[in-house]
N, C-alpha and C. Protein backbone atom coordinates (compact mmCIF):
# COMPACT_ATOMS: atom_id res chain seq x y z
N UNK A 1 41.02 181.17 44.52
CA UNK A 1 41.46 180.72 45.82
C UNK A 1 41.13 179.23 45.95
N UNK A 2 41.91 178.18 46.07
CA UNK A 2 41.84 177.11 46.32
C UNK A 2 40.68 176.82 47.70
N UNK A 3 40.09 175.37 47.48
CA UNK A 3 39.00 175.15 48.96
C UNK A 3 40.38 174.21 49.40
N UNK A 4 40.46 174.59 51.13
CA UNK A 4 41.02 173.75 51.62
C UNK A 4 40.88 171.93 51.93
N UNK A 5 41.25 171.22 51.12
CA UNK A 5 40.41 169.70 51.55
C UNK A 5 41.13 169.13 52.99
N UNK A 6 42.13 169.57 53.90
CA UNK A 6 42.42 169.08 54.93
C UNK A 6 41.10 168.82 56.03
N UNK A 7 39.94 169.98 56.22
CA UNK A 7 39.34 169.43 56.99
C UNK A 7 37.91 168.40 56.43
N UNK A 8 38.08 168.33 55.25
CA UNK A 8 37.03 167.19 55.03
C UNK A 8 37.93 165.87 54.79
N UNK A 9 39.19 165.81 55.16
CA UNK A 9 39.89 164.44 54.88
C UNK A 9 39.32 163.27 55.61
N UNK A 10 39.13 163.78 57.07
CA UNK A 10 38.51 162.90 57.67
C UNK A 10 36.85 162.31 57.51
N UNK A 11 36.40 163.13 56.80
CA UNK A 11 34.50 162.81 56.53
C UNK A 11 35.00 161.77 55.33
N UNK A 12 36.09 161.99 54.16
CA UNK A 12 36.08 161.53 53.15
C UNK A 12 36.54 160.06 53.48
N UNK A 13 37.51 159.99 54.52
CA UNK A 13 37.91 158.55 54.59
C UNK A 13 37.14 157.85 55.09
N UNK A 14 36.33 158.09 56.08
CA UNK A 14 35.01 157.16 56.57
C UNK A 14 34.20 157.07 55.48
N UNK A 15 33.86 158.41 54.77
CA UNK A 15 33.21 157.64 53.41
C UNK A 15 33.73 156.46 52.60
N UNK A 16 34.95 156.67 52.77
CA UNK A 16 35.44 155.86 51.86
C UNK A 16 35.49 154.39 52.44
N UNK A 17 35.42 154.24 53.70
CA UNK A 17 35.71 152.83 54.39
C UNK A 17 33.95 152.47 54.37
N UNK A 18 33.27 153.01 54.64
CA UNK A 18 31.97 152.45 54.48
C UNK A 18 31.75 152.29 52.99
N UNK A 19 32.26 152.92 52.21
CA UNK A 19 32.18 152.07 50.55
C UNK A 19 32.73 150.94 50.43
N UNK A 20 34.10 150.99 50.90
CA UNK A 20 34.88 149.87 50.78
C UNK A 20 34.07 148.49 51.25
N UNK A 21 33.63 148.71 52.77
CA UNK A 21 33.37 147.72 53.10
C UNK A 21 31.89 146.91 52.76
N UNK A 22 31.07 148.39 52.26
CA UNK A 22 29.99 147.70 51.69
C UNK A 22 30.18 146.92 50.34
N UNK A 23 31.09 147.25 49.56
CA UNK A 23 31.57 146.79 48.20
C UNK A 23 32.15 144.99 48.72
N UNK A 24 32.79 145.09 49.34
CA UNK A 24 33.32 143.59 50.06
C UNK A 24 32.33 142.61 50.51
N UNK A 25 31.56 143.42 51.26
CA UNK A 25 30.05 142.59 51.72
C UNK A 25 29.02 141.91 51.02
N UNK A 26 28.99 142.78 49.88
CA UNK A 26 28.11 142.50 48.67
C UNK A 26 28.89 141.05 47.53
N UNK A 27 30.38 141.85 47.90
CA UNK A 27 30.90 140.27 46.62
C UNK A 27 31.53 139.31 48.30
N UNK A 28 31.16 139.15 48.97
CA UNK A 28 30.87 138.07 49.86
C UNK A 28 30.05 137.49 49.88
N UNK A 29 28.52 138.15 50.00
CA UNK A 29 27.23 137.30 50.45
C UNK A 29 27.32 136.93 48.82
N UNK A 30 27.27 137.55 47.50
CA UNK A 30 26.82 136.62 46.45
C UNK A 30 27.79 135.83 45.84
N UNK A 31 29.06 135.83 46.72
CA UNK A 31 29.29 134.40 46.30
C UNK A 31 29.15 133.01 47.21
N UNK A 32 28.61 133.21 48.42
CA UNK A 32 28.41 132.70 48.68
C UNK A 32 26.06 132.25 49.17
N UNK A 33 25.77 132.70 48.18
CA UNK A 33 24.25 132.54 48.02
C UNK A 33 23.87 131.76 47.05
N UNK A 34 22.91 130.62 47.47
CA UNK A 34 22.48 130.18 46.19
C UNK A 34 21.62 130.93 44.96
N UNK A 35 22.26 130.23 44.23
CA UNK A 35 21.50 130.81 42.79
C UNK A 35 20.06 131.04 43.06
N UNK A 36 19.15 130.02 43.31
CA UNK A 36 17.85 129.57 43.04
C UNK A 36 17.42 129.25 41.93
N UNK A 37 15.98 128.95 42.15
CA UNK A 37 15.91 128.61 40.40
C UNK A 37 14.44 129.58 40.30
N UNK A 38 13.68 128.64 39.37
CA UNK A 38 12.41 129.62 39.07
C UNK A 38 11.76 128.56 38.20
N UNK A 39 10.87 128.34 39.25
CA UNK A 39 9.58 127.39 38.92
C UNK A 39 8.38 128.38 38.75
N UNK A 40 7.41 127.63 37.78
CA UNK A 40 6.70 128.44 36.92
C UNK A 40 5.84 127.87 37.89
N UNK A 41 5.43 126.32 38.16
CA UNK A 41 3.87 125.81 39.29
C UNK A 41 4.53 126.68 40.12
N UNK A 42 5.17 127.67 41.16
CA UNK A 42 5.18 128.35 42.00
C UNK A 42 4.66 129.28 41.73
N UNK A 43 5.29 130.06 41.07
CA UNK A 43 4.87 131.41 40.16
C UNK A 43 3.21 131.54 39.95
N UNK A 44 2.77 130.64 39.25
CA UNK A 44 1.71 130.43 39.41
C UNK A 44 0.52 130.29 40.42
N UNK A 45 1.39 129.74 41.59
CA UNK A 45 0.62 129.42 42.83
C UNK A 45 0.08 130.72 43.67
N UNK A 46 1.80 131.32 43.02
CA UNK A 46 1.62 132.88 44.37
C UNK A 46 0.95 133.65 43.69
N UNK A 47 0.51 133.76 42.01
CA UNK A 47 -0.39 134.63 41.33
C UNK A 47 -1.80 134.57 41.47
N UNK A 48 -2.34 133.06 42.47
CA UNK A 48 -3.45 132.59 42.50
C UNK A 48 -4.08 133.23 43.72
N UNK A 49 -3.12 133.63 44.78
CA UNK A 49 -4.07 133.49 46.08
C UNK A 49 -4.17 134.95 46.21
N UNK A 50 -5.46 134.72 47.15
CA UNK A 50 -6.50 136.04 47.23
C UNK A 50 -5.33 137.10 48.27
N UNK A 51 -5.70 137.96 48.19
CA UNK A 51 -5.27 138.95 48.60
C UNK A 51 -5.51 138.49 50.66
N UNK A 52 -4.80 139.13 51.33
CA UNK A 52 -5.21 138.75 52.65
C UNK A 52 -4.42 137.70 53.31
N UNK A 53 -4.67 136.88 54.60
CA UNK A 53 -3.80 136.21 55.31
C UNK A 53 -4.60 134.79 55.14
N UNK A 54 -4.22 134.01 55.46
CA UNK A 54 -4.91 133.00 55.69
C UNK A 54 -4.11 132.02 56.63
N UNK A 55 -5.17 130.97 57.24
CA UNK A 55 -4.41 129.88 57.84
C UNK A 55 -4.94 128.56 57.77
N UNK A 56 -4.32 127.61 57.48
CA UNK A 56 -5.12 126.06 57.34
C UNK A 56 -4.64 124.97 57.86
N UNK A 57 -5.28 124.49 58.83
CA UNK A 57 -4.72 122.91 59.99
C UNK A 57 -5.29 121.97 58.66
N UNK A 58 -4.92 121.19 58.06
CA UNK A 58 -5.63 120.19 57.38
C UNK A 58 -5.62 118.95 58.50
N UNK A 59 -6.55 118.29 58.47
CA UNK A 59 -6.69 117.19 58.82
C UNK A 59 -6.43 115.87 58.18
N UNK A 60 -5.50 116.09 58.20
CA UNK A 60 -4.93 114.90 57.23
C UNK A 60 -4.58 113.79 58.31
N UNK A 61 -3.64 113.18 58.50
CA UNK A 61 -2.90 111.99 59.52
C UNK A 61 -2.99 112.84 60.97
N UNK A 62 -3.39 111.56 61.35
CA UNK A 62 -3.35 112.02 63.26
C UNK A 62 -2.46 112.35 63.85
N UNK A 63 -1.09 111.71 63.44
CA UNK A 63 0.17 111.93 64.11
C UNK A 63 0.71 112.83 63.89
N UNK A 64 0.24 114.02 62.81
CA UNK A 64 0.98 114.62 61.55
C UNK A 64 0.29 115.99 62.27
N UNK A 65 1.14 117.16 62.63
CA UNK A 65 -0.16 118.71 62.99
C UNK A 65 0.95 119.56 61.89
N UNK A 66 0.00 119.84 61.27
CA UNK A 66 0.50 120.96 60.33
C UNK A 66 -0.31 122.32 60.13
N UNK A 67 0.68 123.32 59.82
CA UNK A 67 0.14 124.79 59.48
C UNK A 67 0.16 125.27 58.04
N UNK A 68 -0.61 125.86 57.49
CA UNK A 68 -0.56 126.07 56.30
C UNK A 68 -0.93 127.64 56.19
N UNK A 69 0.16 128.50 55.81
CA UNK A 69 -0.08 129.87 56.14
C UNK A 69 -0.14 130.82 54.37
N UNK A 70 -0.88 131.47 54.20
CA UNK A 70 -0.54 132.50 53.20
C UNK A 70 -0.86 133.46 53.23
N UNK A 71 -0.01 134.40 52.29
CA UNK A 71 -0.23 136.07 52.27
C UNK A 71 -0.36 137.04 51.22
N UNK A 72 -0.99 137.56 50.97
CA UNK A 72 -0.81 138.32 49.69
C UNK A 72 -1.55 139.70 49.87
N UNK A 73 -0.51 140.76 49.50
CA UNK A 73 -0.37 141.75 49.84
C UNK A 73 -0.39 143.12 48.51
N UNK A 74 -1.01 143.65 48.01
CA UNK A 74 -0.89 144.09 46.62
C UNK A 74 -1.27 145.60 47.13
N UNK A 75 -0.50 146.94 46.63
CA UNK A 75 -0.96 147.76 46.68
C UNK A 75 -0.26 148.30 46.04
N UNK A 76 -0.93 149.99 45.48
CA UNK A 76 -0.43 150.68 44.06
C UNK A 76 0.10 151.77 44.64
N UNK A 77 1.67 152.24 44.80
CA UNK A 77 2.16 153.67 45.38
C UNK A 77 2.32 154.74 44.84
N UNK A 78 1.50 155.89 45.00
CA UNK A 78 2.87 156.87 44.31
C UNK A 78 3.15 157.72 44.88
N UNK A 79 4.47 158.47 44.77
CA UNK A 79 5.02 159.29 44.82
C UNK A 79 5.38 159.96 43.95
N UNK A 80 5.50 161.95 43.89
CA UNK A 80 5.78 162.96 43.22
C UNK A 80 5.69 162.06 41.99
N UNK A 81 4.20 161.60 41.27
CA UNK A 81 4.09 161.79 39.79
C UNK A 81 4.77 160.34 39.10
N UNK A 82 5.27 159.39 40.00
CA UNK A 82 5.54 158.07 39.59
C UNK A 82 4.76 157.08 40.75
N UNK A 83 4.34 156.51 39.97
CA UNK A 83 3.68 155.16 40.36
C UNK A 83 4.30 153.76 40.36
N UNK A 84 4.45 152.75 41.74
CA UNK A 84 4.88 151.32 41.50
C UNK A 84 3.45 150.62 42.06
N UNK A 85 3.47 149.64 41.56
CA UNK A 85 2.92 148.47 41.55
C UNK A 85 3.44 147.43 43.01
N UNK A 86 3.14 147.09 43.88
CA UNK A 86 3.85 146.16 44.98
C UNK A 86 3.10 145.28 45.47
N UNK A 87 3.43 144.30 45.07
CA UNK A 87 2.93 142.65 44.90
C UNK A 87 3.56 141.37 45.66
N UNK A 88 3.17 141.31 46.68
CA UNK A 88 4.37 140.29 47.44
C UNK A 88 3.25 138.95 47.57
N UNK A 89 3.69 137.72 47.52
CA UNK A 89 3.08 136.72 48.09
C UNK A 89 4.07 135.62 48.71
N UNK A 90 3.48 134.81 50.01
CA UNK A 90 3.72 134.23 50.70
C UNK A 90 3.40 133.31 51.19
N UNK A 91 3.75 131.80 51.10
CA UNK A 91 3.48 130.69 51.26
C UNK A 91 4.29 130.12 52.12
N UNK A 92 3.59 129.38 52.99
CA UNK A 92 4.20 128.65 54.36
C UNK A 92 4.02 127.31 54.97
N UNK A 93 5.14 126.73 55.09
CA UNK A 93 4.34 125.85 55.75
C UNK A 93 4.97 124.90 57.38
N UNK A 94 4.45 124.86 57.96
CA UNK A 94 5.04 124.59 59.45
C UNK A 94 4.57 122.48 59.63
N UNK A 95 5.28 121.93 59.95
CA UNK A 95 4.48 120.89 60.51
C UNK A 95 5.69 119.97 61.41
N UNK A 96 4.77 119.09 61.89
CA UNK A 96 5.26 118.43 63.40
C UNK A 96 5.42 117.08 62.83
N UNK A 97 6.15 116.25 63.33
CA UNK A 97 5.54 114.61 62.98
C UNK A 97 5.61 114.04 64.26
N UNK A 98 4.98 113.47 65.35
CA UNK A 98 5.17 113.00 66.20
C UNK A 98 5.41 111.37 66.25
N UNK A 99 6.64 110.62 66.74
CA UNK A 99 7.13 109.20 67.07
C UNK A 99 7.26 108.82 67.88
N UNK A 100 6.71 107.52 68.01
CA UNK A 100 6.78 106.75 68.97
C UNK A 100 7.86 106.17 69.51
N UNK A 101 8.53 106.02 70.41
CA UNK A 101 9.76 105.62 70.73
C UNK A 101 9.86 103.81 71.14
């Protein structure tokens, strides 16, 4: 006995338009994203800092207020019998320059 597909026509075409349009979205944003590159003194930088948040005003120039923020976040997951590794770091930096008119 044949399955009737008339009443899943309609579940299938919304499936199908949310494929479609996610497929379009994806070769949109990467052609229009930069490449980036991959600097190793970065790489390096974000392998350095301690685990935790931090924040730093340096006192550098009077006119100058800056923030200096970092993050690093490391923890080991698992689930049902597989394990990841998740390692994020984060470097920031905020600053002002104030002029005289």
């Amino acid at each position: 006995m044949p399955l009737p597909i008339a009443p899943f026509l309609p579940l299938m075409m919304r499936i199908g338009a949310v494929a479609v349009a996610g497929y379009a979205a994806r070769r949109w944003i990467r052609s229009r994203a930069y490449p980036g590159r991959l600097d190793q003194r970065a790489e390096e930088a974000l392998d350095d800092l301690d685990e935790g948040l931090t924040l730093l005003h340096p006192r550098g120039e009077p006119d100058t207020r800056q923030t200096n923020a970092t993050l690093r976040w490391r923890r080991t997951i698992g689930f049902r019998g597989r394990t990841w590794e998740v390692d994020a770091g984060v470097m920031a930096r905020f600053s002002l320059r104030g002029q005289q008119s």
